[in-house]
Protein backbone atom coordinates (compact mmCIF):
# COMPACT_ATOMS: atom_id res chain seq x y z
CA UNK A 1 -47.33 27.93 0.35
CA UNK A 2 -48.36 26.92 -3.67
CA UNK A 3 -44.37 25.27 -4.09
CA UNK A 4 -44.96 23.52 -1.02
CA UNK A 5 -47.96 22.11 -2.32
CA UNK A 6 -46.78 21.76 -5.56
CA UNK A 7 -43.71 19.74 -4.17
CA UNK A 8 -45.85 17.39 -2.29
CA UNK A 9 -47.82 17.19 -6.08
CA UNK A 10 -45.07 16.32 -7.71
CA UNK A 11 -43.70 13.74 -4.65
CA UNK A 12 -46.47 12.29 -4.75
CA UNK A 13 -46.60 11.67 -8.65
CA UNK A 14 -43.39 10.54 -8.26
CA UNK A 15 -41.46 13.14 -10.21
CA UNK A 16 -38.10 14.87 -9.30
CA UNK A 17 -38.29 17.61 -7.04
CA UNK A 18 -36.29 20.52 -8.42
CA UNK A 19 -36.91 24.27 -9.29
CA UNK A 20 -38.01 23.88 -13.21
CA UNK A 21 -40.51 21.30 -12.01
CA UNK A 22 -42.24 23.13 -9.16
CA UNK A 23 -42.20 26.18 -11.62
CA UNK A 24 -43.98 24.45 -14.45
CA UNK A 25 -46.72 22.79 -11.75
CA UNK A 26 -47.51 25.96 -10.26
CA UNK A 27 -47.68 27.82 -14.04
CA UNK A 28 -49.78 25.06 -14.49
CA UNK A 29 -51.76 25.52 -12.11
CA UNK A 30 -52.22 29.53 -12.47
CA UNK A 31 -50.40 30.29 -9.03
CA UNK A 32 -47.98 32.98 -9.11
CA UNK A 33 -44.26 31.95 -8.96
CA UNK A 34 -41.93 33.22 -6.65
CA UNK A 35 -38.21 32.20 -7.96
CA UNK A 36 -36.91 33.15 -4.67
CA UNK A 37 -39.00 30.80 -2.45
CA UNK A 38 -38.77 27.96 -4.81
CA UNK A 39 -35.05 28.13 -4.55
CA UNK A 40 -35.22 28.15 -0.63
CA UNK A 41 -37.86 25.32 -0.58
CA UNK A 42 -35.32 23.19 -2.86
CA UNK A 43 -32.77 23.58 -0.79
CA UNK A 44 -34.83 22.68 2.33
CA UNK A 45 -35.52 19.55 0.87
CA UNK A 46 -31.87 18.42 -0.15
CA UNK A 47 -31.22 18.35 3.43
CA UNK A 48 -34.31 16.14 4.42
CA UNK A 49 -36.36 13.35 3.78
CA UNK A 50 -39.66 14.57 2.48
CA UNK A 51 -41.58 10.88 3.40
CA UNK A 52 -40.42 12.01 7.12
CA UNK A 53 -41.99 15.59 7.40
CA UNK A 54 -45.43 13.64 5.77
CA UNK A 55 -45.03 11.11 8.63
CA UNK A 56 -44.28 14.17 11.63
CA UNK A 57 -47.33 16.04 9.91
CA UNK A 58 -49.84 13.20 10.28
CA UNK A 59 -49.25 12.72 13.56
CA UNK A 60 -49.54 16.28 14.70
CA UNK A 61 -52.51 16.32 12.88
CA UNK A 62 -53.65 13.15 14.53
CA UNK A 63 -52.83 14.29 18.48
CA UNK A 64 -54.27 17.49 17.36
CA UNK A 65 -57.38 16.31 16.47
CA UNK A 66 -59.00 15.22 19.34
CA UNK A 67 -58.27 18.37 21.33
CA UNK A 68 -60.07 19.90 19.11
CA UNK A 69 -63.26 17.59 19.69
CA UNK A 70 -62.81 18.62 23.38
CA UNK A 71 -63.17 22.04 22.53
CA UNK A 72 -65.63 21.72 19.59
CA UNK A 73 -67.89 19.92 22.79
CA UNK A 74 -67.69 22.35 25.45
CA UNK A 75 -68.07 25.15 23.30
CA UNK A 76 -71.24 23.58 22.45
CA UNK A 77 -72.30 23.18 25.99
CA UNK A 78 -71.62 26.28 26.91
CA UNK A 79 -73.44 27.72 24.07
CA UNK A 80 -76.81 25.75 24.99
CA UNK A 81 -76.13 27.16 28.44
CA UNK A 82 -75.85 30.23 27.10
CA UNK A 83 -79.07 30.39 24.70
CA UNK A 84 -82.29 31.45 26.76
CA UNK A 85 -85.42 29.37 26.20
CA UNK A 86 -88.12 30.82 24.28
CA UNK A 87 -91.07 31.19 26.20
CA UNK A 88 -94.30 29.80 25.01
CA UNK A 89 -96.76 32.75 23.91
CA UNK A 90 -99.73 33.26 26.10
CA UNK A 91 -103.68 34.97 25.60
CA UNK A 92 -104.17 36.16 21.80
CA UNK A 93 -100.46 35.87 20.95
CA UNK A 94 -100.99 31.85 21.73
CA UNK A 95 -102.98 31.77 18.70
CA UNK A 96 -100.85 32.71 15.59
């Protein structure tokens, strides 16, 4: 996950996207380096825009979102439902 990220860094910076580059962001960084999954992450990206999977990822994010409200909401509701009123203390208890 740390090259993907690191990819996206270095996009975003507008450097070149290739395996010394990715290495030397996550050494930067202090993330571990996997050789074998920067290599496959490269060549993922040869074949592909990386300005598109932003774009698909942002609107997932964006249809996602308000499902989750929905949920966040009744979850809520049900959890008032849920949660018994206290009852208000009565003779010496009243007092404290």
């Amino acid at each position: 996950m740390e090259s993907i990220y690191a990819a996206l860094l270095l996009h975003k910076a507008g450097g070149k996207i290739n395996e010394t580059n990715v290495e030397k962001v996550l050494t930067a960084a202090g993330a571990k380096v996997d050789k074998d999954q920067i290599v496959k992450l490269i060549a993922g990206l040869k074949s592909t825009d990386i300005e598109d999977i932003i774009k698909s990822a942002s609107a997932a994010s964006v249809v996602a979102a308000p499902a989750e409200g929905a949920v966040k909401k009744k979850e809520e509701k049900k959890k008032k439902e849920e949660e018994p009123e206290e009852e208000e203390p009565t003779g010496i208890g009243s007092l404290f």
